[in-house]
PDB file of N, CA and C in Angstrom:
ATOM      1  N   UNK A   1      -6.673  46.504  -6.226  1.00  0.00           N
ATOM      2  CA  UNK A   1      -7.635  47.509  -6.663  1.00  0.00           C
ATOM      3  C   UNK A   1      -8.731  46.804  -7.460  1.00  0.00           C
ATOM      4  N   UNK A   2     -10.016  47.036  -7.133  1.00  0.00           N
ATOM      5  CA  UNK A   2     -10.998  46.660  -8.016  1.00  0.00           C
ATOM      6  C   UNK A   2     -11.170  47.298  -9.181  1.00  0.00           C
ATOM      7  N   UNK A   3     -11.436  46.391 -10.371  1.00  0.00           N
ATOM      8  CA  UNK A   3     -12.067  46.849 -11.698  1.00  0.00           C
ATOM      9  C   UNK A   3     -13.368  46.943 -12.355  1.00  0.00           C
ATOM     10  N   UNK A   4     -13.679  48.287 -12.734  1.00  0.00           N
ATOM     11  CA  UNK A   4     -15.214  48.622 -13.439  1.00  0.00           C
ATOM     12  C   UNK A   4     -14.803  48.322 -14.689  1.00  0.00           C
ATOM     13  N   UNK A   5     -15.727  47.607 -15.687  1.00  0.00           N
ATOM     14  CA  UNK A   5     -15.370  47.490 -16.809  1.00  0.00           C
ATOM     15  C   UNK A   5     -16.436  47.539 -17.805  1.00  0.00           C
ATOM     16  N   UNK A   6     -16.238  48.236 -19.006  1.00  0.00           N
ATOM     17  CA  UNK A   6     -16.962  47.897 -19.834  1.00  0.00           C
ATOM     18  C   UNK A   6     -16.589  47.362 -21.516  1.00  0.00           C
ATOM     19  N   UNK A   7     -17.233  46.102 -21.815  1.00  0.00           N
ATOM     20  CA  UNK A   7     -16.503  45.514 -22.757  1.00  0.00           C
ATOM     21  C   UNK A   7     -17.686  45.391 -24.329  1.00  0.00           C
ATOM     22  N   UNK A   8     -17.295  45.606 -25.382  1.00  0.00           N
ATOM     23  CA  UNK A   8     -17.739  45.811 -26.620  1.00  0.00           C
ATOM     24  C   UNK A   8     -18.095  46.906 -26.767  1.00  0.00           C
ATOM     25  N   UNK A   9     -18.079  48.295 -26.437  1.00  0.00           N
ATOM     26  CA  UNK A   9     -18.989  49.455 -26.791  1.00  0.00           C
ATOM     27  C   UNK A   9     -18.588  49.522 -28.087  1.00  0.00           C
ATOM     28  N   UNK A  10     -19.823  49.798 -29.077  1.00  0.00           N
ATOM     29  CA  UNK A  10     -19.489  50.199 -30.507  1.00  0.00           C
ATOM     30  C   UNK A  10     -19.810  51.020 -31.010  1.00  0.00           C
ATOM     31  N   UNK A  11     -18.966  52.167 -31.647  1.00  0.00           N
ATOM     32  CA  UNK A  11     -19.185  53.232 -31.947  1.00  0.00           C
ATOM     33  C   UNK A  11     -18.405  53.468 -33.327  1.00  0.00           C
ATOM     34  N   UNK A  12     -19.301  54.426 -34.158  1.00  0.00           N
ATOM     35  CA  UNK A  12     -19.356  54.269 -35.901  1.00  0.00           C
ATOM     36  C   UNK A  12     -18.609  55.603 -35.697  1.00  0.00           C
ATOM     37  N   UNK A  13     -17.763  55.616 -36.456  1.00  0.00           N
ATOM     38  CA  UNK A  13     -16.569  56.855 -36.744  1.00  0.00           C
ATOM     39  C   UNK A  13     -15.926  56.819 -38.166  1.00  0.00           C
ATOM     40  N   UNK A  14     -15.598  58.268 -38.237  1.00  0.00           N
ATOM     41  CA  UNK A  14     -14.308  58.459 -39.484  1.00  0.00           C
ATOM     42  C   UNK A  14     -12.974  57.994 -38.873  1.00  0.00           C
ATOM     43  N   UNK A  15     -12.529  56.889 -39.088  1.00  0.00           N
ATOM     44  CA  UNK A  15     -11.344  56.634 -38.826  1.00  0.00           C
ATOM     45  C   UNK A  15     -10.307  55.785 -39.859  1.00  0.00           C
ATOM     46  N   UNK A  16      -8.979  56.215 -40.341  1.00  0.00           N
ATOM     47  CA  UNK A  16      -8.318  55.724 -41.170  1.00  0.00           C
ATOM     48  C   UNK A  16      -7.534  56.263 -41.955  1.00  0.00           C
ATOM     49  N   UNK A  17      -6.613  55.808 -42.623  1.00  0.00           N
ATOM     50  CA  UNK A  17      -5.448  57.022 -43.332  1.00  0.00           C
ATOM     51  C   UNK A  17      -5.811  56.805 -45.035  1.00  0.00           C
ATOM     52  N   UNK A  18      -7.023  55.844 -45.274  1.00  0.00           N
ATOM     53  CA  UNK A  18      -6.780  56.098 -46.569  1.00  0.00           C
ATOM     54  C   UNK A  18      -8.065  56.664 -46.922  1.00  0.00           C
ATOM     55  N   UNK A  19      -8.086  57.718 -48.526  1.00  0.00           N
ATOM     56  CA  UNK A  19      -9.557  58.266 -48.881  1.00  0.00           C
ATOM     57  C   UNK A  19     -10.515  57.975 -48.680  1.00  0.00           C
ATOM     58  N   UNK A  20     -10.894  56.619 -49.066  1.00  0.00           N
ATOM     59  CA  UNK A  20     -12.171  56.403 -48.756  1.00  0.00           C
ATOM     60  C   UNK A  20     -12.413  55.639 -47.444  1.00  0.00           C
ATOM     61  N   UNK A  21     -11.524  55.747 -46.540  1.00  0.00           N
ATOM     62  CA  UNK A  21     -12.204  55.669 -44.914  1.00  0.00           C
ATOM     63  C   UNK A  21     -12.136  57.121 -44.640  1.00  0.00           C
ATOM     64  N   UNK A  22     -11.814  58.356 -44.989  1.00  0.00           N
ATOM     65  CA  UNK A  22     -12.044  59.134 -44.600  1.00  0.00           C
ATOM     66  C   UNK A  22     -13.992  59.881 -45.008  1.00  0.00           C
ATOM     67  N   UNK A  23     -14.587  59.022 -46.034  1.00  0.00           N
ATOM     68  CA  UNK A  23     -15.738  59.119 -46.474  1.00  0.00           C
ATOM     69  C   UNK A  23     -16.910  58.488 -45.776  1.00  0.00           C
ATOM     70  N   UNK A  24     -16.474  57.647 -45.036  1.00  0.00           N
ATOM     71  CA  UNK A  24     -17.550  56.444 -44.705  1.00  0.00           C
ATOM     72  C   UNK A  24     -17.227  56.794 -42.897  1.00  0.00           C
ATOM     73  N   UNK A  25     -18.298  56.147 -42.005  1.00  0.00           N
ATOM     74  CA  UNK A  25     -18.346  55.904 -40.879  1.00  0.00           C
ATOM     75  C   UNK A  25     -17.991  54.446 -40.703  1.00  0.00           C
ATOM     76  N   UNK A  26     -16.857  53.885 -39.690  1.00  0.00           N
ATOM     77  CA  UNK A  26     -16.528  52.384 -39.573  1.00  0.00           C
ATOM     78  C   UNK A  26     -16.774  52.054 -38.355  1.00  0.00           C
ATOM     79  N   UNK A  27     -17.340  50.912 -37.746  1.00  0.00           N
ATOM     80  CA  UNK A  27     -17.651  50.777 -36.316  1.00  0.00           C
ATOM     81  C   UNK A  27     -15.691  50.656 -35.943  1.00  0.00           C
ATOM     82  N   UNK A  28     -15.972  50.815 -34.509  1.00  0.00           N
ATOM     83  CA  UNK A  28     -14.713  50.762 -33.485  1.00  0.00           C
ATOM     84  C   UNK A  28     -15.632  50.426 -32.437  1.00  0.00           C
ATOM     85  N   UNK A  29     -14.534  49.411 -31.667  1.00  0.00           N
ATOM     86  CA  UNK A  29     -14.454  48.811 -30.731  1.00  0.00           C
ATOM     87  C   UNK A  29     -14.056  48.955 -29.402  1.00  0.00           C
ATOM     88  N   UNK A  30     -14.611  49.449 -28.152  1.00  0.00           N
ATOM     89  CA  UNK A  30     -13.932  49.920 -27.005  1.00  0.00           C
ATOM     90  C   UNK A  30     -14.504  48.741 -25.860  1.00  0.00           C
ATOM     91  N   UNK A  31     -13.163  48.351 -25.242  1.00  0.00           N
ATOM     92  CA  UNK A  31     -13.321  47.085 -24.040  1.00  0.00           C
ATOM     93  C   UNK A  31     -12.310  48.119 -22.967  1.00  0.00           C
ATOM     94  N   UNK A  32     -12.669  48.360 -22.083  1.00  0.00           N
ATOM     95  CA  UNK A  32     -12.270  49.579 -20.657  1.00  0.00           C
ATOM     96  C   UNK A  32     -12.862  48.815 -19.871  1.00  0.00           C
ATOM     97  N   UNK A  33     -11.065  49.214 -19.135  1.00  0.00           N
ATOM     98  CA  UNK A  33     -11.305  47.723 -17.713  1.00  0.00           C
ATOM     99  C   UNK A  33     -10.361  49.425 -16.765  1.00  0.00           C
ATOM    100  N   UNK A  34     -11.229  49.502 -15.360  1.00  0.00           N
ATOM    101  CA  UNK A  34     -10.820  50.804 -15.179  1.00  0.00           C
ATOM    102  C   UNK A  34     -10.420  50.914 -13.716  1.00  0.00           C
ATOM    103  N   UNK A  35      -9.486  51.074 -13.146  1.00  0.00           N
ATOM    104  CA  UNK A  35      -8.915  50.724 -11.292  1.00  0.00           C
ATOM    105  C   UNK A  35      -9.924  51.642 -10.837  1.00  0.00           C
ATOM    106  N   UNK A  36     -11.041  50.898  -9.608  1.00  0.00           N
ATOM    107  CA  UNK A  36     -11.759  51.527  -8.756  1.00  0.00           C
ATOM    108  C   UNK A  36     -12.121  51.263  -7.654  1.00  0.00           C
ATOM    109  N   UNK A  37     -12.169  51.601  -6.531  1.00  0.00           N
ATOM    110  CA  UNK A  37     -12.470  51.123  -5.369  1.00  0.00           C
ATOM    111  C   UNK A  37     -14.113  51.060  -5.297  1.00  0.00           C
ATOM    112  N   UNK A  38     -14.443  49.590  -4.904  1.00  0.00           N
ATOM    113  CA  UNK A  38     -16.257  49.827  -5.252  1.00  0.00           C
ATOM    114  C   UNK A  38     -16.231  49.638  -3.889  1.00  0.00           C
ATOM    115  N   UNK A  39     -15.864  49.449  -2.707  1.00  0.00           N
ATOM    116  CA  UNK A  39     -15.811  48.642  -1.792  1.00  0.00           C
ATOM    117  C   UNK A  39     -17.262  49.458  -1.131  1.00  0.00           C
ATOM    118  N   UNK A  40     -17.090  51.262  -0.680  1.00  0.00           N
ATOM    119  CA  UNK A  40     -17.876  51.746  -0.691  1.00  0.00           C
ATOM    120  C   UNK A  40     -19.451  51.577  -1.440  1.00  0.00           C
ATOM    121  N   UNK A  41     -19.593  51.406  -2.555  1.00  0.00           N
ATOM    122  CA  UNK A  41     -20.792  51.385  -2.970  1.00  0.00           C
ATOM    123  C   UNK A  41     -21.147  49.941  -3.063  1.00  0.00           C
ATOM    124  N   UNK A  42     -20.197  49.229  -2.675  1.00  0.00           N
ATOM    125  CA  UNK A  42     -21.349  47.372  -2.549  1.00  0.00           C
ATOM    126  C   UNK A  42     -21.576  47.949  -0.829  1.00  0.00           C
ATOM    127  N   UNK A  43     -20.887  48.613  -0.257  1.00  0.00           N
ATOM    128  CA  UNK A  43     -22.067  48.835   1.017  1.00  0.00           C
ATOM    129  C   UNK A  43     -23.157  49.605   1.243  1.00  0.00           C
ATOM    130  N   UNK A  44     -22.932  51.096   0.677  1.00  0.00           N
ATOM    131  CA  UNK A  44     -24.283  51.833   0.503  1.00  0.00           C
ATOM    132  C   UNK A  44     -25.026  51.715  -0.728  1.00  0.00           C
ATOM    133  N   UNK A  45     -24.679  50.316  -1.959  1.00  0.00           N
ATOM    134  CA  UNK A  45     -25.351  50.534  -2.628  1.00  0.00           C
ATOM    135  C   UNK A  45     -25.688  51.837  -3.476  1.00  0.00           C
ATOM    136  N   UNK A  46     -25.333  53.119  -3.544  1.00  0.00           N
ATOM    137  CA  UNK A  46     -25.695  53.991  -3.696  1.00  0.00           C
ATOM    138  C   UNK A  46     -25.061  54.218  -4.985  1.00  0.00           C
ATOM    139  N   UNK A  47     -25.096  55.072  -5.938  1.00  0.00           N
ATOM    140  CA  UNK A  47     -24.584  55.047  -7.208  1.00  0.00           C
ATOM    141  C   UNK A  47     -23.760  56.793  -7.129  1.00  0.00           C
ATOM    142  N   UNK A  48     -23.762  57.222  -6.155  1.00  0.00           N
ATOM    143  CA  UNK A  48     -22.762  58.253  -6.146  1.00  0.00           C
ATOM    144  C   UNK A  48     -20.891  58.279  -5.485  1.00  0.00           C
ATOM    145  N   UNK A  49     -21.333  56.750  -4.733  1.00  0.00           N
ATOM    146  CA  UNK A  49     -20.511  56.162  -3.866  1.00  0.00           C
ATOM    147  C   UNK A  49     -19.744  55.331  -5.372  1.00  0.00           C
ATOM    148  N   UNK A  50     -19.537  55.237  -6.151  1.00  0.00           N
ATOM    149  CA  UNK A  50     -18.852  54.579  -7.074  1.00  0.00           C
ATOM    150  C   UNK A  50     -18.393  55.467  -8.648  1.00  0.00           C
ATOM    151  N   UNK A  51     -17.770  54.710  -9.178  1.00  0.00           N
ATOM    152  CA  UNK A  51     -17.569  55.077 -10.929  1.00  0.00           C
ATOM    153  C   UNK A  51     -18.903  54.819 -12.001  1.00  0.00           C
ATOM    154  N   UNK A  52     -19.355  55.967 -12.538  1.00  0.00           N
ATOM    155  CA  UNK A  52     -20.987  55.459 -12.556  1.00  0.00           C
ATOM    156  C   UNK A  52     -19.965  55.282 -14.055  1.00  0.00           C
ATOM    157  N   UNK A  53     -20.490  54.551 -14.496  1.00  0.00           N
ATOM    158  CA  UNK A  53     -19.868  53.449 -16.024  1.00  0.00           C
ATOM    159  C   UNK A  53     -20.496  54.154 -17.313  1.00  0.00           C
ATOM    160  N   UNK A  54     -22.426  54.655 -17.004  1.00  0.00           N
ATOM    161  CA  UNK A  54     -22.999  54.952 -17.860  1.00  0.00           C
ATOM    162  C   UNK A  54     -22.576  56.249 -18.223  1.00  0.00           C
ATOM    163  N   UNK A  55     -21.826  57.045 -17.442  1.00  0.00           N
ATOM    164  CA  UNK A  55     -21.781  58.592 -17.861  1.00  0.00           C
ATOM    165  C   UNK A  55     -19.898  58.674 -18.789  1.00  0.00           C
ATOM    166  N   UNK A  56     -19.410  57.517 -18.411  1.00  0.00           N
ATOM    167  CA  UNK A  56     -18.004  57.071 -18.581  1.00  0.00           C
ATOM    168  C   UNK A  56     -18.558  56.695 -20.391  1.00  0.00           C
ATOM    169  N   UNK A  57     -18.983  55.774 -20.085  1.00  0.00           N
ATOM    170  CA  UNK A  57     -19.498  55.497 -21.896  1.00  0.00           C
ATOM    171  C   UNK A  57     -20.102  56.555 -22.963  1.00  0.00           C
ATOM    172  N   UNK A  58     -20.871  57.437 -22.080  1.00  0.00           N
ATOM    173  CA  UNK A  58     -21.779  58.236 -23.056  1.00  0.00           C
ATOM    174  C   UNK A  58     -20.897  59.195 -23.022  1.00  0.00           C
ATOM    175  N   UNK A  59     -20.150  59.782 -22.413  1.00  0.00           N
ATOM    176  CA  UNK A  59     -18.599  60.396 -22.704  1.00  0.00           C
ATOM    177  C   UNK A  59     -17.860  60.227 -23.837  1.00  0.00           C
ATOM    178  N   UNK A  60     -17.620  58.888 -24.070  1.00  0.00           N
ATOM    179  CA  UNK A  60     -16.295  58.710 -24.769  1.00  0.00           C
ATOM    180  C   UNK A  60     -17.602  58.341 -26.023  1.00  0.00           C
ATOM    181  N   UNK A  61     -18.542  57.811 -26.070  1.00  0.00           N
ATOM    182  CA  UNK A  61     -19.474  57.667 -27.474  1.00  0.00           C
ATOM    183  C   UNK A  61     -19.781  59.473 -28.035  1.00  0.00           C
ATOM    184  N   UNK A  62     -19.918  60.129 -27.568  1.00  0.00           N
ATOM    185  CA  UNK A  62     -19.637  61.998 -28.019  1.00  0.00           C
ATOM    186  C   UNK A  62     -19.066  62.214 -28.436  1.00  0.00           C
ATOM    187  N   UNK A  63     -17.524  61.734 -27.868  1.00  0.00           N
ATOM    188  CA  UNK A  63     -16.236  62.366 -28.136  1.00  0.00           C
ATOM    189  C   UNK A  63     -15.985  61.236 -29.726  1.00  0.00           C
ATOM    190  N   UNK A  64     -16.280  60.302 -29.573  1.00  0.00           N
ATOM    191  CA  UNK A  64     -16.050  59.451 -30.935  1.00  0.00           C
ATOM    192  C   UNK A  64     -16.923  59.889 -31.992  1.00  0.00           C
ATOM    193  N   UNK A  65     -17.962  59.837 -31.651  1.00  0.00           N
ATOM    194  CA  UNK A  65     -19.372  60.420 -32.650  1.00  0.00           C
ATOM    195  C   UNK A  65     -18.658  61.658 -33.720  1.00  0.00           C
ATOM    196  N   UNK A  66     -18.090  62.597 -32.776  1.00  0.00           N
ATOM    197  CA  UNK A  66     -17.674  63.801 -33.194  1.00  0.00           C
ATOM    198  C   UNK A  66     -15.880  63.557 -33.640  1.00  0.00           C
ATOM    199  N   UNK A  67     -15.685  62.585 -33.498  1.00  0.00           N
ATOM    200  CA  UNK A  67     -13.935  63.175 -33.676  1.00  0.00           C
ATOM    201  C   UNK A  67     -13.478  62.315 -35.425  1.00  0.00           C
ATOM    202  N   UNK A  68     -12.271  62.611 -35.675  1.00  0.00           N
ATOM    203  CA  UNK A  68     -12.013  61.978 -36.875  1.00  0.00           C
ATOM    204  C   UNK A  68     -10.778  61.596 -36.793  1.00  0.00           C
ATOM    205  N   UNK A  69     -10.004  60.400 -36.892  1.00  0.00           N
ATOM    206  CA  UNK A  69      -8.773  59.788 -36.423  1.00  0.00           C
ATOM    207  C   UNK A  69      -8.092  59.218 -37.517  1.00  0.00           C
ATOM    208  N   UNK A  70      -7.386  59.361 -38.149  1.00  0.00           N
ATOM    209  CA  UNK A  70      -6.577  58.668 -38.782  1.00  0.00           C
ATOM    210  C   UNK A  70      -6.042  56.926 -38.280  1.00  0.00           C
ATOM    211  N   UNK A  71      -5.370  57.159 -37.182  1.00  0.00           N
ATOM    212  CA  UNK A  71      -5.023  55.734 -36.426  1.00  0.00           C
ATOM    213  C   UNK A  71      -5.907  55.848 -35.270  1.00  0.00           C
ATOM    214  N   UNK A  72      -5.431  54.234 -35.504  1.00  0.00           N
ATOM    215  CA  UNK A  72      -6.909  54.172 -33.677  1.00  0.00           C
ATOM    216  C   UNK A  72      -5.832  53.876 -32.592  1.00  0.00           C
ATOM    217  N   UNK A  73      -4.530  54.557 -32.690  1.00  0.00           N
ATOM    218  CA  UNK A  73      -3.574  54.748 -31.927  1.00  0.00           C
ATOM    219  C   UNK A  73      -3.983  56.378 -31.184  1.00  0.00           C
ATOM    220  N   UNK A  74      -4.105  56.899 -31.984  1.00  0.00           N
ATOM    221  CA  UNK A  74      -4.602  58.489 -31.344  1.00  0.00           C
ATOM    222  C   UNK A  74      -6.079  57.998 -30.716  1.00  0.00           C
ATOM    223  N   UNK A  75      -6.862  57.717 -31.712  1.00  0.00           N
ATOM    224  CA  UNK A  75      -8.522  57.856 -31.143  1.00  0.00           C
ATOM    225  C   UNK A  75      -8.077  56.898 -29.417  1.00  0.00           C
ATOM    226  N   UNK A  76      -7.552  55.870 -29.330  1.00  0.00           N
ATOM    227  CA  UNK A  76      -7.237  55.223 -27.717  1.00  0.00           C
ATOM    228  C   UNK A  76      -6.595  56.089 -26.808  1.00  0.00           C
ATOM    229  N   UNK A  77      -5.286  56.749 -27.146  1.00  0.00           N
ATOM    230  CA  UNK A  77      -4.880  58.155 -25.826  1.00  0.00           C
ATOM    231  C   UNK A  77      -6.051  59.316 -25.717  1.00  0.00           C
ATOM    232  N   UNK A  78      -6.178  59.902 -26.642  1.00  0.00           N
ATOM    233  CA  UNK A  78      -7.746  60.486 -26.610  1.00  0.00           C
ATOM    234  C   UNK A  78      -8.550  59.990 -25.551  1.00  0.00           C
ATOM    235  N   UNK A  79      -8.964  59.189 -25.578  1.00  0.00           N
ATOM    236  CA  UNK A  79     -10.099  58.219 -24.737  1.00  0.00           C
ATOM    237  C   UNK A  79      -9.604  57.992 -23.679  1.00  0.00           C
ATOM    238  N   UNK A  80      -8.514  56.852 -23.601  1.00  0.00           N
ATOM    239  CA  UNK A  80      -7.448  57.412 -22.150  1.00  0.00           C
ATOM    240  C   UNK A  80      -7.739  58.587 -21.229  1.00  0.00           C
ATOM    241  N   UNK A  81      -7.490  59.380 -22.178  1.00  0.00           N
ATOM    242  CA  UNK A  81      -6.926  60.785 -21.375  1.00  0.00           C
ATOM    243  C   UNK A  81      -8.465  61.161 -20.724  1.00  0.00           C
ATOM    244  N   UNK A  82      -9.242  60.977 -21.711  1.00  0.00           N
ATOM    245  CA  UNK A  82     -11.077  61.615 -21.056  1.00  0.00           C
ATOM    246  C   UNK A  82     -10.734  61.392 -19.854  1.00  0.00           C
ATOM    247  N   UNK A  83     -10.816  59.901 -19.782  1.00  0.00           N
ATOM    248  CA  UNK A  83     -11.389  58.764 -18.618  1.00  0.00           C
ATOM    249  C   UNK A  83     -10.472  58.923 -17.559  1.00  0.00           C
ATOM    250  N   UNK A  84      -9.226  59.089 -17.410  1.00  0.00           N
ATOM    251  CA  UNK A  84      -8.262  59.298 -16.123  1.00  0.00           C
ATOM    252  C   UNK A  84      -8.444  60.946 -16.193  1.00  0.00           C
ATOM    253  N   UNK A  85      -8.517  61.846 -16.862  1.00  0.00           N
ATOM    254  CA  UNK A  85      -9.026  62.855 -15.927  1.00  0.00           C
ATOM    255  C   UNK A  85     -10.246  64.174 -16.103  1.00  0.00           C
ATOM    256  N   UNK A  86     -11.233  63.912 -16.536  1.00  0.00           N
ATOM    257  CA  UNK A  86     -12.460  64.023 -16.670  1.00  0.00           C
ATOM    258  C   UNK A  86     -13.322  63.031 -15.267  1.00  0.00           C
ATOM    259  N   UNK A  87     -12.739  61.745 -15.321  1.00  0.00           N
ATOM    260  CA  UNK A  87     -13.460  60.829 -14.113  1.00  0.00           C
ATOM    261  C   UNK A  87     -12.960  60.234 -13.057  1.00  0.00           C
ATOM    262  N   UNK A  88     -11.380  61.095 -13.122  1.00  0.00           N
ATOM    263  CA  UNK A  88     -10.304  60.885 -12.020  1.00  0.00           C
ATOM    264  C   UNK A  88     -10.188  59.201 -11.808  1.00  0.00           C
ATOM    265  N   UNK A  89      -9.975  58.570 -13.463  1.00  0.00           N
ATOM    266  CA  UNK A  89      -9.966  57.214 -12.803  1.00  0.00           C
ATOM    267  C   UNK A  89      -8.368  57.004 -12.428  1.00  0.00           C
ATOM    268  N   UNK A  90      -7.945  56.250 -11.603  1.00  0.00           N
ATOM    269  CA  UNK A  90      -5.899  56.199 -11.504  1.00  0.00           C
ATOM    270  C   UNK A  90      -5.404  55.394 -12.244  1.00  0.00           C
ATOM    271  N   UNK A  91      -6.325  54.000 -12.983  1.00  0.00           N
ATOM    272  CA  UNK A  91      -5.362  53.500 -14.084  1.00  0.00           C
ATOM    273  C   UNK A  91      -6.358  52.562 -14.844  1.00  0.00           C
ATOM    274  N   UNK A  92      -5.559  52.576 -16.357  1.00  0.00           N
ATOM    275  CA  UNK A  92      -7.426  51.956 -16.999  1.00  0.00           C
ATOM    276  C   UNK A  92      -6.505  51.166 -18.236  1.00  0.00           C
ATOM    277  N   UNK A  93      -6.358  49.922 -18.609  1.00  0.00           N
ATOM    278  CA  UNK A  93      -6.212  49.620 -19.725  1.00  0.00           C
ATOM    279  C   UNK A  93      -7.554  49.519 -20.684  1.00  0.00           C
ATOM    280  N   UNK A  94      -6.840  50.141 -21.676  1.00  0.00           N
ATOM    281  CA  UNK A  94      -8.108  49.870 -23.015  1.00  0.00           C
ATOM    282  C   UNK A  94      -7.605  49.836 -23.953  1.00  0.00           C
ATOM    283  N   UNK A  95      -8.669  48.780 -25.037  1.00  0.00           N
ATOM    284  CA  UNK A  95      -8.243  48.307 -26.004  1.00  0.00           C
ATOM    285  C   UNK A  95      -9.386  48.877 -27.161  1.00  0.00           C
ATOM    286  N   UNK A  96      -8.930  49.574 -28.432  1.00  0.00           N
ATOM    287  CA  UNK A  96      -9.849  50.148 -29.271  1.00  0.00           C
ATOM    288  C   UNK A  96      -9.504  48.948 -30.765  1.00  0.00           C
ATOM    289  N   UNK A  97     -10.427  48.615 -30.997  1.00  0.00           N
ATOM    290  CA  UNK A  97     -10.474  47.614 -32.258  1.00  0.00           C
ATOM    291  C   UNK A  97     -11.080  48.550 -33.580  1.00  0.00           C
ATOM    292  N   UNK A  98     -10.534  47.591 -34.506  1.00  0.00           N
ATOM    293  CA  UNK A  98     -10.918  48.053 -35.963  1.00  0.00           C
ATOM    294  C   UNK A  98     -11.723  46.854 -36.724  1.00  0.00           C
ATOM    295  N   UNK A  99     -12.899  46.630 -36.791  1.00  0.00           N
ATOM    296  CA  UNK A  99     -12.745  45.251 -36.987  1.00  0.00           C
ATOM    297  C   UNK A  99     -12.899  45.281 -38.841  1.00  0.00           C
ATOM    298  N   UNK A 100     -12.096  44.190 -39.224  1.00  0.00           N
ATOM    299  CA  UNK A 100     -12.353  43.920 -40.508  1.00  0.00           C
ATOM    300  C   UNK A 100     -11.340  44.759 -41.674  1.00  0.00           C
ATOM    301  N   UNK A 101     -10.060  45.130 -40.247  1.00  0.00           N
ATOM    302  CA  UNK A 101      -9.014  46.318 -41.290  1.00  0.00           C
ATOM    303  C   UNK A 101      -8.792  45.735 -41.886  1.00  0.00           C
ATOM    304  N   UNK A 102      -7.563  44.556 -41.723  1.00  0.00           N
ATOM    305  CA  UNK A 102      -6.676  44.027 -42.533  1.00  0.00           C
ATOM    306  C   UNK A 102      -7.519  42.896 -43.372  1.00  0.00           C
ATOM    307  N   UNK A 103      -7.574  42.689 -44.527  1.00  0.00           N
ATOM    308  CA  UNK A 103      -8.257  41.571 -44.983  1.00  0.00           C
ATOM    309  C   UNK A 103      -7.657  39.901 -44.450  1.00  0.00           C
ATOM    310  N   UNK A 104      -8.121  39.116 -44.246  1.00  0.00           N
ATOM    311  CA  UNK A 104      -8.291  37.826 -43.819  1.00  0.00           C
ATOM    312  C   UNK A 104      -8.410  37.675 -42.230  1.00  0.00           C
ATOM    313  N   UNK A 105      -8.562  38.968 -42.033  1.00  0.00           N
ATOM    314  CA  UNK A 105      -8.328  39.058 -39.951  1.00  0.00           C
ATOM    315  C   UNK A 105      -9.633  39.224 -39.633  1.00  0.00           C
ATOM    316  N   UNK A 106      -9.952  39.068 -38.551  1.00  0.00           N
ATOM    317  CA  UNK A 106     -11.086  39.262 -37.781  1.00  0.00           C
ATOM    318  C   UNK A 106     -10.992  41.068 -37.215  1.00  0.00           C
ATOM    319  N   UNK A 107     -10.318  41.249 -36.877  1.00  0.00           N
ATOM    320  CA  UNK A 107      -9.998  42.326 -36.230  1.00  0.00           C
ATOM    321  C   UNK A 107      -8.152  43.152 -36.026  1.00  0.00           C
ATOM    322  N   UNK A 108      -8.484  44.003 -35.981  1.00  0.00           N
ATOM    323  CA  UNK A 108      -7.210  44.722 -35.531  1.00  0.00           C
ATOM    324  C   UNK A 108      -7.083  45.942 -34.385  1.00  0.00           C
ATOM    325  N   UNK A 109      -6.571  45.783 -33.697  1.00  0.00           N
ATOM    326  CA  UNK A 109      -6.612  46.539 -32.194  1.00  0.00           C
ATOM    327  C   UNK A 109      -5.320  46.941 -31.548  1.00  0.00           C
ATOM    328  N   UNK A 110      -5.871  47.815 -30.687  1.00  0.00           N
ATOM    329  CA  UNK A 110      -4.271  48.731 -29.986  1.00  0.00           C
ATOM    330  C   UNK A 110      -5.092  48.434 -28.223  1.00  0.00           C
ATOM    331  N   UNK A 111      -3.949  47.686 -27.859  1.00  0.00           N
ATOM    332  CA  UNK A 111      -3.923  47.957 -25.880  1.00  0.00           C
ATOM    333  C   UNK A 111      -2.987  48.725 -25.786  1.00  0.00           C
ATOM    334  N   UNK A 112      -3.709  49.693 -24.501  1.00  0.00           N
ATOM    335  CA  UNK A 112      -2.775  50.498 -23.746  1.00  0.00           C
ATOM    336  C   UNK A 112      -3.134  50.432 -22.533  1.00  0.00           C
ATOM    337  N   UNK A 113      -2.327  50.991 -21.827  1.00  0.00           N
ATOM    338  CA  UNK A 113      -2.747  51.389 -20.193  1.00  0.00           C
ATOM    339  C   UNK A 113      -1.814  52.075 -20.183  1.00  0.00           C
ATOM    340  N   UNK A 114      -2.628  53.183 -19.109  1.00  0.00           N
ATOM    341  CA  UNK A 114      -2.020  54.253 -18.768  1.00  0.00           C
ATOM    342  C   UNK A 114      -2.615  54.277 -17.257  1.00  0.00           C
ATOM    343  N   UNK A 115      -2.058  55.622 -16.573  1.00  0.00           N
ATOM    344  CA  UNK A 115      -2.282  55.716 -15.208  1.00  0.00           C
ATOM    345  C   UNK A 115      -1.112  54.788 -14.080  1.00  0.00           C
ATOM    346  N   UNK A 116      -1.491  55.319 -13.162  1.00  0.00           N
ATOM    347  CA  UNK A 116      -1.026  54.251 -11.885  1.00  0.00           C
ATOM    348  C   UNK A 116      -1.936  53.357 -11.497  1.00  0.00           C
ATOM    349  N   UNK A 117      -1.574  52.238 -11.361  1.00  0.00           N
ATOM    350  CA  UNK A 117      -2.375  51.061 -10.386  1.00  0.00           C
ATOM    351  C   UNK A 117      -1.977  50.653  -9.302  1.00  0.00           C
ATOM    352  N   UNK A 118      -2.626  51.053  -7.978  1.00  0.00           N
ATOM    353  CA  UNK A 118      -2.314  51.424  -6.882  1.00  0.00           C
ATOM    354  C   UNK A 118      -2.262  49.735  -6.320  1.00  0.00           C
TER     355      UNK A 118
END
């Protein structure tokens, strides 16, 4: 199965279990790698013949804009769930980052995948 992917989207949210992340907006991190057959649209070229990526992103940047998460264990099934069935994708690992949670880390992040991969 071929993969559409999109990697770094960053999007500023309430996310976190303690007071004052519930005050502030923190960037998060979304890398979505998503099972699709392009085979069709590298022949007609056409952008209805495929997974259009841009309407997939500006989706899940709404749904983040607006939502408030405690763990970025929920805010990732959330997002999951849009993307396999809102855009009928059949199987998508994604990984949502926190960057700069834990002090001395670069980052902290949750992979999942869900769906079938055919």
């Amino acid at each position: 199965m071929d993969r559409v992917l999109i990697e770094g989207m960053i999007v500023k949210t309430i996310i976190g279990i303690y007071d004052w992340e519930r005050e502030i907006k923190q960037p998060v991190r979304l890398d979505i790698e998503m099972a699709w057959d392009i085979s069709t649209a590298g022949k007609s070229d056409n952008i209805n013949d495929t997974l259009d990526y841009k309407s997939v992103a500006k989706r899940l940047e709404s749904f983040i804009l607006s939502a408030e998460f405690g763990l970025i264990e929920a805010l990732a099934e959330h997002c999951a769930n849009i993307v396999l069935h809102e855009f009928s994708v059949p199987w998508l690992r994604l990984k949502v980052s926190k960057p700069g949670a834990v002090s001395g880390s670069e980052n902290v992040a949750v992979l999942i995948e869900r769906g079938t991969l055919k």
